[in-house]
Protein backbone atom coordinates (compact mmCIF):
# COMPACT_ATOMS: atom_id res chain seq x y z
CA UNK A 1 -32.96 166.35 184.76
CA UNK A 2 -33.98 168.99 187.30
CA UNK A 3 -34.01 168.24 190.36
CA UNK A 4 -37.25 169.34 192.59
CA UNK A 5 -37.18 171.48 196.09
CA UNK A 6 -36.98 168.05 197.98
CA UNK A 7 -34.27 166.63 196.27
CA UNK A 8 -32.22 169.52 196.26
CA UNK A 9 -33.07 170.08 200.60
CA UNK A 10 -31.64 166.40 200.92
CA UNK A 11 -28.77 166.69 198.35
CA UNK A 12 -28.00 169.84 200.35
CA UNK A 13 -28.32 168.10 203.30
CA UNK A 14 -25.42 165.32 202.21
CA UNK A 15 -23.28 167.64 200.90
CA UNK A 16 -23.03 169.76 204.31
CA UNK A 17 -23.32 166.97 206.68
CA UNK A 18 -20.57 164.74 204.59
CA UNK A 19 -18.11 168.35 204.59
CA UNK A 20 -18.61 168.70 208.60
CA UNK A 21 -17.74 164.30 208.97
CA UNK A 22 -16.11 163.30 206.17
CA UNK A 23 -18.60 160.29 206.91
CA UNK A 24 -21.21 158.75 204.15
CA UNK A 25 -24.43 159.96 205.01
CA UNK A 26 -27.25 158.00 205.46
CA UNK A 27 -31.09 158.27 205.92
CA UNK A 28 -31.78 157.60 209.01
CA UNK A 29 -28.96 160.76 210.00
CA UNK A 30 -31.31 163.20 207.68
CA UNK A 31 -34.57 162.04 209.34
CA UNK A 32 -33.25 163.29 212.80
CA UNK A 33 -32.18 166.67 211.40
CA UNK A 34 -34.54 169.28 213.11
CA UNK A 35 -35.16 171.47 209.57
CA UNK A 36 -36.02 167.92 208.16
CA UNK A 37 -40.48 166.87 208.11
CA UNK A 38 -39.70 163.51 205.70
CA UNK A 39 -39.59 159.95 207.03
CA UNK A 40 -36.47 157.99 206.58
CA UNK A 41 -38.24 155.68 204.22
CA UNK A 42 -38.86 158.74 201.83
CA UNK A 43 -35.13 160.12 202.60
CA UNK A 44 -33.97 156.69 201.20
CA UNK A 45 -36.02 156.60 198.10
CA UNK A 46 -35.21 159.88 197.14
CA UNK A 47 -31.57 159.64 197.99
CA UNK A 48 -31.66 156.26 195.65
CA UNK A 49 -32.79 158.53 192.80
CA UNK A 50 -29.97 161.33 192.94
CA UNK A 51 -28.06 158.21 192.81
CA UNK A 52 -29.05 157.05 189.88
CA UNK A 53 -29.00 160.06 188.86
CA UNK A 54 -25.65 160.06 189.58
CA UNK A 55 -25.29 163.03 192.29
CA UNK A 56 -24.75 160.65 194.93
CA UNK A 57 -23.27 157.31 195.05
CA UNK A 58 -21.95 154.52 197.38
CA UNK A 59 -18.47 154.51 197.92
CA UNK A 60 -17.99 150.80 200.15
CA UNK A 61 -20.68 148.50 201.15
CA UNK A 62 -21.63 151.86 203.86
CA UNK A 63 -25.46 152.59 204.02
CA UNK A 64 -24.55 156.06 203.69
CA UNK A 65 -24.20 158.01 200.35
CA UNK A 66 -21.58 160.84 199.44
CA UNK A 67 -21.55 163.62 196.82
CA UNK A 68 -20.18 163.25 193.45
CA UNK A 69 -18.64 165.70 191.22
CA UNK A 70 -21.97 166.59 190.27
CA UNK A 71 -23.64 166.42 193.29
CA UNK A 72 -20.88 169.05 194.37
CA UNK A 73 -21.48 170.99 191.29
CA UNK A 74 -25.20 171.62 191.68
CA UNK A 75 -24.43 172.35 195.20
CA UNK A 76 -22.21 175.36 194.65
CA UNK A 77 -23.84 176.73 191.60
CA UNK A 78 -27.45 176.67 193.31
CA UNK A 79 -27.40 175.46 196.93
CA UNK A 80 -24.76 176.80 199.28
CA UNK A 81 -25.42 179.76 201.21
CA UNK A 82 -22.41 182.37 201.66
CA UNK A 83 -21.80 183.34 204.96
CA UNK A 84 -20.90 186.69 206.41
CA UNK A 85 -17.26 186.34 207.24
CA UNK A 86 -17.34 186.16 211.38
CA UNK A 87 -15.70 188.65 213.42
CA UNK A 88 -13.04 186.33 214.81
CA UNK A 89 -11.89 185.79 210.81
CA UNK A 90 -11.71 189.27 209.97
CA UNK A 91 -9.83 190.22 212.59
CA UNK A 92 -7.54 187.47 211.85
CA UNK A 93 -7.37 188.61 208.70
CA UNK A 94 -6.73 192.31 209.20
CA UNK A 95 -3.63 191.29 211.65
CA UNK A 96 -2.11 189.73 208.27
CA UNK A 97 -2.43 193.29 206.58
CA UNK A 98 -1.99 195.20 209.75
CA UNK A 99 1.99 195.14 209.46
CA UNK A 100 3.00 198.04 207.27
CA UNK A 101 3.40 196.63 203.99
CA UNK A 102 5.46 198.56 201.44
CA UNK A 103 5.61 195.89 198.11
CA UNK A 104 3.37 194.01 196.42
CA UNK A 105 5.32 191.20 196.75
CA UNK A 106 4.69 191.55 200.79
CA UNK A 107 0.81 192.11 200.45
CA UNK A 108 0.55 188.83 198.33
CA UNK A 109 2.23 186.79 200.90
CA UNK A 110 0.32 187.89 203.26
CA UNK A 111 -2.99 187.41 201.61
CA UNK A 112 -1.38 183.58 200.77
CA UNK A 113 -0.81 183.12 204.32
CA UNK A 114 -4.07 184.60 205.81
CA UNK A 115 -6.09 182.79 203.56
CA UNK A 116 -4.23 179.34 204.40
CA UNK A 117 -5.12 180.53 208.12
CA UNK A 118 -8.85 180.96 207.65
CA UNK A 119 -9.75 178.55 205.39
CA UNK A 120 -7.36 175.09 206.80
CA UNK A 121 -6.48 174.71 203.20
CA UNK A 122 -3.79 175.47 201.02
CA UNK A 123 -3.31 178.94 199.51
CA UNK A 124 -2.04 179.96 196.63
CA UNK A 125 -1.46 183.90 194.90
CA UNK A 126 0.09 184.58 191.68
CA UNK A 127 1.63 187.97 191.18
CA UNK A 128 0.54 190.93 188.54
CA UNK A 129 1.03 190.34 185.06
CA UNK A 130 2.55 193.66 183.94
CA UNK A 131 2.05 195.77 181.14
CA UNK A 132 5.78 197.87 180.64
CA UNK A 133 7.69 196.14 183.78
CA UNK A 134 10.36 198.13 184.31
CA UNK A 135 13.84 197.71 186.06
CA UNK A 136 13.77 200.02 189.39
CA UNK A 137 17.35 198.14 190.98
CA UNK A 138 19.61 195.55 191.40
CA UNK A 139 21.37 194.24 194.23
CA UNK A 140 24.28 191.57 194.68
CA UNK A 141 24.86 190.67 197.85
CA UNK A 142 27.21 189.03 199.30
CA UNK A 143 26.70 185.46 201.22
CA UNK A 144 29.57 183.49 201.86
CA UNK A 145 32.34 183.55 198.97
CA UNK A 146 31.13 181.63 195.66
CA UNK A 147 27.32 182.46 196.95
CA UNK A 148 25.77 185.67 195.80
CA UNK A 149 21.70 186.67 196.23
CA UNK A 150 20.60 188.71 193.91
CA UNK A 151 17.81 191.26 195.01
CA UNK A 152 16.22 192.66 191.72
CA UNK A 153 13.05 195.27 192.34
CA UNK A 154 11.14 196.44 189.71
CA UNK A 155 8.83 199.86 189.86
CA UNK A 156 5.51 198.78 190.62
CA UNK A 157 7.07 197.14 193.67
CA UNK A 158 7.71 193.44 192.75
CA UNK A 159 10.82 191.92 194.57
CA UNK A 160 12.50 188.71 193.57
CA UNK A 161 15.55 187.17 194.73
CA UNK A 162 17.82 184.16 193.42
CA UNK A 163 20.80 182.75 195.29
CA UNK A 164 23.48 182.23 192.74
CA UNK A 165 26.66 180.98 192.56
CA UNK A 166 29.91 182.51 190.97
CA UNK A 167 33.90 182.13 191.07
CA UNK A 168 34.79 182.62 195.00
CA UNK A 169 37.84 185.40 193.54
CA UNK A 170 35.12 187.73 193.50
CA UNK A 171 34.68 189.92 196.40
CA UNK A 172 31.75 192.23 197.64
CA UNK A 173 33.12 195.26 197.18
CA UNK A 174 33.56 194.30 193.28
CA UNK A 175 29.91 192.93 193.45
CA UNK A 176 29.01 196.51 194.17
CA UNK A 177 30.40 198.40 191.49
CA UNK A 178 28.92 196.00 189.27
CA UNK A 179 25.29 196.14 190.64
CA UNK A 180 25.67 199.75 191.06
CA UNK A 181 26.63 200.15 186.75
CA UNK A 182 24.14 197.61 185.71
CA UNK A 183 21.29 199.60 187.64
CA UNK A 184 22.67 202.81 186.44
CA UNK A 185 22.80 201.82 183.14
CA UNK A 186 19.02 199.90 183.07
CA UNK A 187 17.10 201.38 185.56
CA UNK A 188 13.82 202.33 183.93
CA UNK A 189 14.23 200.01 180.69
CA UNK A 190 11.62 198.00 179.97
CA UNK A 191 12.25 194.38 181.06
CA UNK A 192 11.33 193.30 177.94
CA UNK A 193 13.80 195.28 175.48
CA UNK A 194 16.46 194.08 178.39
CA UNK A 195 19.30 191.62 176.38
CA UNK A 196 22.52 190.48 177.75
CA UNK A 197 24.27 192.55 175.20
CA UNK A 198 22.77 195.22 177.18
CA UNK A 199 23.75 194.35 180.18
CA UNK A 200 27.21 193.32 179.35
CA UNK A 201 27.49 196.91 177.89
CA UNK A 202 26.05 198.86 181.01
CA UNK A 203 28.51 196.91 183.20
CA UNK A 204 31.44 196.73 181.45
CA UNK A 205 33.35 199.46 182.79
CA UNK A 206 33.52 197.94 186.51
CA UNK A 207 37.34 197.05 186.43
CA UNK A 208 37.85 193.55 187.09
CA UNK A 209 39.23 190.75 184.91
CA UNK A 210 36.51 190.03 182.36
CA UNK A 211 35.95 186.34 183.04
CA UNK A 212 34.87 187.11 186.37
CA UNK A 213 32.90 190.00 185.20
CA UNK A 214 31.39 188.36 182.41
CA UNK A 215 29.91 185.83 184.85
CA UNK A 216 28.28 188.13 186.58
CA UNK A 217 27.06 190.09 184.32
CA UNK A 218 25.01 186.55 183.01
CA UNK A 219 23.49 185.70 186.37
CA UNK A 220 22.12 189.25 186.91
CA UNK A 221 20.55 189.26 183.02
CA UNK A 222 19.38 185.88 184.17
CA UNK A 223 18.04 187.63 187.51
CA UNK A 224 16.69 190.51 185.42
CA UNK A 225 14.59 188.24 183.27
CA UNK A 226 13.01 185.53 185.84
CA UNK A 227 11.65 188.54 187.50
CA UNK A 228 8.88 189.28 184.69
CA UNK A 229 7.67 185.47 184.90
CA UNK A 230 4.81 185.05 186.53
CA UNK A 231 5.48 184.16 190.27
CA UNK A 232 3.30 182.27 193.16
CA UNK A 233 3.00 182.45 196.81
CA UNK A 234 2.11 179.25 198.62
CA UNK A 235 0.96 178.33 201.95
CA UNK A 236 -0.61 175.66 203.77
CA UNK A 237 0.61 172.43 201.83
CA UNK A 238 1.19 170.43 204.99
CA UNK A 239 -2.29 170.72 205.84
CA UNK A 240 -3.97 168.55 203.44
CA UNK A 241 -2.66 165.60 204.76
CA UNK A 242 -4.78 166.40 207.93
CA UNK A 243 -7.78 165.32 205.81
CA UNK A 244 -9.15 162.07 205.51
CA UNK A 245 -8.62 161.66 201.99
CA UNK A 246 -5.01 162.21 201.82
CA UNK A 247 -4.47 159.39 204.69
CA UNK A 248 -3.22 157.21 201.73
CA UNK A 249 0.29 157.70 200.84
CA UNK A 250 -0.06 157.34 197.03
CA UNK A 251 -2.43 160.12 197.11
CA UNK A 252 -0.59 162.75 199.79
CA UNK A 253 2.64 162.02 197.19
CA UNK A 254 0.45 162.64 194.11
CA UNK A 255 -0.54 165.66 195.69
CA UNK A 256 2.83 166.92 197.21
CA UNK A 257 4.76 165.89 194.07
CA UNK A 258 2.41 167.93 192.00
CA UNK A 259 2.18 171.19 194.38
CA UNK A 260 6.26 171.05 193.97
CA UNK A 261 5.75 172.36 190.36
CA UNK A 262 4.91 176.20 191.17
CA UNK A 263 5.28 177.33 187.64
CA UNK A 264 2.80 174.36 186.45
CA UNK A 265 0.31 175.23 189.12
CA UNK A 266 0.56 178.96 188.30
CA UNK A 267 -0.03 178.39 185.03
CA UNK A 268 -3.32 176.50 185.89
CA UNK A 269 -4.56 179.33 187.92
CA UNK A 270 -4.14 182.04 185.28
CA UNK A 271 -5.34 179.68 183.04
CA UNK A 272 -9.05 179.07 185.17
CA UNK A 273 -9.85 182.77 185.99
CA UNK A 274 -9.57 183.67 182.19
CA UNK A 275 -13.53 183.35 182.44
CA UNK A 276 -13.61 185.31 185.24
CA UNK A 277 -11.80 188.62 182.73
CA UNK A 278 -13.41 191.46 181.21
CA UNK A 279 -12.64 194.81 180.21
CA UNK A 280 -14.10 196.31 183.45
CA UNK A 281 -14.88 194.91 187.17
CA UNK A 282 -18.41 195.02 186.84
CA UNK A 283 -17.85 191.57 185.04
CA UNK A 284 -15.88 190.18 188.27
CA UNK A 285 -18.97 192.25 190.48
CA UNK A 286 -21.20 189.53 188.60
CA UNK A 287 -18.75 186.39 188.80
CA UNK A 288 -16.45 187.06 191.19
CA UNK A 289 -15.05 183.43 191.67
CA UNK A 290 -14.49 180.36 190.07
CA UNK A 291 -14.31 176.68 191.35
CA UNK A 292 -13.19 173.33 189.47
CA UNK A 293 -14.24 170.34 191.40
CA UNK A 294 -11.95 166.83 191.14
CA UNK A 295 -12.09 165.79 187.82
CA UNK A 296 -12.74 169.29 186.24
CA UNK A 297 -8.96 169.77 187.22
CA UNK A 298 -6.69 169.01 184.48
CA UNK A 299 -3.61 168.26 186.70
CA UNK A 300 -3.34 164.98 187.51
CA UNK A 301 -2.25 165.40 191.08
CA UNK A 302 -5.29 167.40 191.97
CA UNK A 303 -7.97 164.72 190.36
CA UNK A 304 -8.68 164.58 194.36
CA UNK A 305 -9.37 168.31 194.99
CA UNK A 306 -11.61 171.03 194.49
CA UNK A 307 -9.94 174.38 193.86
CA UNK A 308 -11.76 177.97 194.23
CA UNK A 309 -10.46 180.87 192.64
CA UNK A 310 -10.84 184.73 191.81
CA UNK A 311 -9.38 187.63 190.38
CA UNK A 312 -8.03 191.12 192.52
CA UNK A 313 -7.57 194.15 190.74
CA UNK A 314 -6.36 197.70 191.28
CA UNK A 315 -6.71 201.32 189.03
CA UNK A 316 -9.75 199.56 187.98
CA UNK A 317 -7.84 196.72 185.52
CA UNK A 318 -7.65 192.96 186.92
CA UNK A 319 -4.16 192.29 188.49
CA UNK A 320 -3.48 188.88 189.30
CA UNK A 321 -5.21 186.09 190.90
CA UNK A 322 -5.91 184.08 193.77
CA UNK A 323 -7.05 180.73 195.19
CA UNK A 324 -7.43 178.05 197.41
CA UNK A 325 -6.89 174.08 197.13
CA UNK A 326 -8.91 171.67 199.13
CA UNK A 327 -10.28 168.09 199.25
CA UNK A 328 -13.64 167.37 197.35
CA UNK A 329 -15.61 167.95 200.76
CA UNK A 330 -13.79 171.16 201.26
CA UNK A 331 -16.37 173.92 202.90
CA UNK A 332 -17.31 175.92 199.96
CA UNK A 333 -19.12 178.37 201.10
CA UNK A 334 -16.62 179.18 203.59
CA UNK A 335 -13.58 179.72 201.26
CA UNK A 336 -15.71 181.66 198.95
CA UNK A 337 -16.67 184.10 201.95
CA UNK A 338 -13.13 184.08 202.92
CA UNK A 339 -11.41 184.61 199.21
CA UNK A 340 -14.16 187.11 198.95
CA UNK A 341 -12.86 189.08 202.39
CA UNK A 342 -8.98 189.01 201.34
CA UNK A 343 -9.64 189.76 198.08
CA UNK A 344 -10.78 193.40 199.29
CA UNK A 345 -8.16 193.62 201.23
CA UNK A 346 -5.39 192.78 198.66
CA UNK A 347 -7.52 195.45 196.44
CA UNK A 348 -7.14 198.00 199.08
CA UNK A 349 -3.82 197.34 199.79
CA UNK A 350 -2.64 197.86 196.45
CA UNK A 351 -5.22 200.62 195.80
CA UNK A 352 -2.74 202.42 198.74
CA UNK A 353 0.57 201.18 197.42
CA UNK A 354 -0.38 201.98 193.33
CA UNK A 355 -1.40 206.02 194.68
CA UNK A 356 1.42 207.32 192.48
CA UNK A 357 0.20 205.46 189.41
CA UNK A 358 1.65 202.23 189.25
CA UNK A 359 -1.57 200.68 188.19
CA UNK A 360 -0.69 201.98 184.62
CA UNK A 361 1.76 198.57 184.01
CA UNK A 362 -1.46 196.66 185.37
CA UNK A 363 -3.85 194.73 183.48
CA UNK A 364 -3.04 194.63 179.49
CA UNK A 365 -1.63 191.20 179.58
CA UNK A 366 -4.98 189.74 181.12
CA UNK A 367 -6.98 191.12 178.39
């Protein structure tokens, strides 16, 4: 049923009043607004009817109502005005990207971060799926003996890391020669066409007893590999246990327990913003976010949240994505000006970074 212009100024009304207090509104509340000319009486009978309606509903014996999924969904597909980011937030925001950055990996944490920042929520961004990723180098270093990191850059600038462990016979200076062959002997291969035969066979010169060199040789293919998957930056999980609705313990472990599996959360994001793709940006010009509210989350842990999402691009071909996680009541329009503002700023950032035509790997997997 459609609701008319009153029902949708007092369903508009509960939603932003319940946001700012986390409190069940109630009619006597709305009749004191200043923008509001309706007796209580009338608040009460028309707030009875977007409950039966079932936009609004009691949640205790309260006298006060509170949004429902729908309720929230007619809200942010009709109702809730987009502000203007305010200068204090953009200048925030700027300071995040103000710092040099020379990867992608870098600009993506700091868009993660900055948008934890702004919005109180948690943040999450997924980096590029890439067309032809290609091995730029590889680096063992050296921790403490039987601990190696390995550093593995590919050309469009992604960096990944993973702390391994090996026999404690091998030194750095051997760890050298080998990283030095393998990245001699793979640099500009496709990651894909990458197979351990290959790397056994650009490293297998390095002169050390083959055991030991065998070893390595696996953890850096290893290395090689888990830098294609498809990676996440996260911020800001502490601070949903600041809201109300995560006072409960069940619920805070629900949600920490399921935030602890990156790859499955990752996999939900790419998986959302597929409506958001096209073969060109005027499509995410039109649409350019998405939001899934409680129980239009498949994860279980997130039955409790409402997550807003959206694509960034560069060369003109969509990149990777972005998005925030909050409570039901999270402010909406808020994160969507917010995503909105780093958004254009992860854009530009890579727009500076991708000069020399790295935005050719970009953007074929997506499609």
């Amino acid at each position: 049923m459609a609701l008319d212009e009153r029902k949708k100024l007092i369903l508009k009304a509960v939603v932003d009043d319940y946001i700012s207090t986390a409190e069940p509104v109630g009619s006597k509340a709305l009749a004191l607004r200043s923008d509001f000319n309706i007796s209580s009486a009338t608040i009460r009978n028309e707030m009875a009817e977007l409950e039966n309606d079932g936009y609004l509903i009691h949640p205790h014996t309260s006298a006060g109502r509170i949004p429902t999924d729908k309720g929230y969904r007619v809200y942010v597909d009709n109702l809730m005005q987009i502000p203007e980011p305010d200068e204090q937030y953009t200048l925030k925001v700027k300071e995040f990207f103000a710092e040099g950055l020379d990867e992608i990996t870098d600009v993506l944490e700091n868009a993660s971060k900055a948008l934890s920042e702004s919005t109180g929520y948690t943040s999450l961004t997924l980096t590029p799926r890439l067309r032809k990723n290609q091995l730029k180098q590889i680096k063992m270093l050296m921790i403490e003996p039987g601990k190696v990191l390995m550093v593995v850059v590919l050309e469009e600038g992604v960096v990944k890391d993973r702390l391994v462990r090996v026999s404690d016979l091998i030194d750095e200076s051997q760890l050298l020669r080998i990283a030095d062959a393998v990245e001699r002997g793979l640099s500009g291969i496709p990651i894909e066409e990458i197979t351990f035969i290959a790397v056994a066979a650009a490293g297998k010169k390095v002169e050390i007893p083959e055991s030991l060199l065998k070893q390595i040789l696996y953890e850096a293919y290893v290395s090689i590999k888990q830098a294609d998957s498809l990676g996440v930056y996260m911020d800001g999980a502490n601070k949903m246990l600041g809201y109300p609705e995560f006072y409960e313990v069940d619920k805070a472990k629900s949600f920490m327990d399921t935030l602890s599996e990156r790859g499955m959360v990752a996999g939900y994001l790419d998986e959302v913003n597929s409506d958001l793709e096209s073969d060109d940006n005027a499509e995410v010009t039109r649409k350019p976010y998405m939001i899934r509210i409680g129980q239009e989350i498949s994860i279980t842990g997130l039955k409790d949240c409402s997550f807003v999402t959206t694509l960034y691009s560069t060369g003109g071909k969509i990149a990777g994505s972005i998005g925030v996680i909050g409570p039901r009541r999270m402010d909406y329009a808020k994160v969507v000006s917010s995503i909105g503002f780093v958004r254009s700023h992860i854009n530009e950032e890579l727009r500076k970074l991708c000069s020399d035509g790295c935005d050719k790997y970009i953007g074929e997997s997506l499609k």
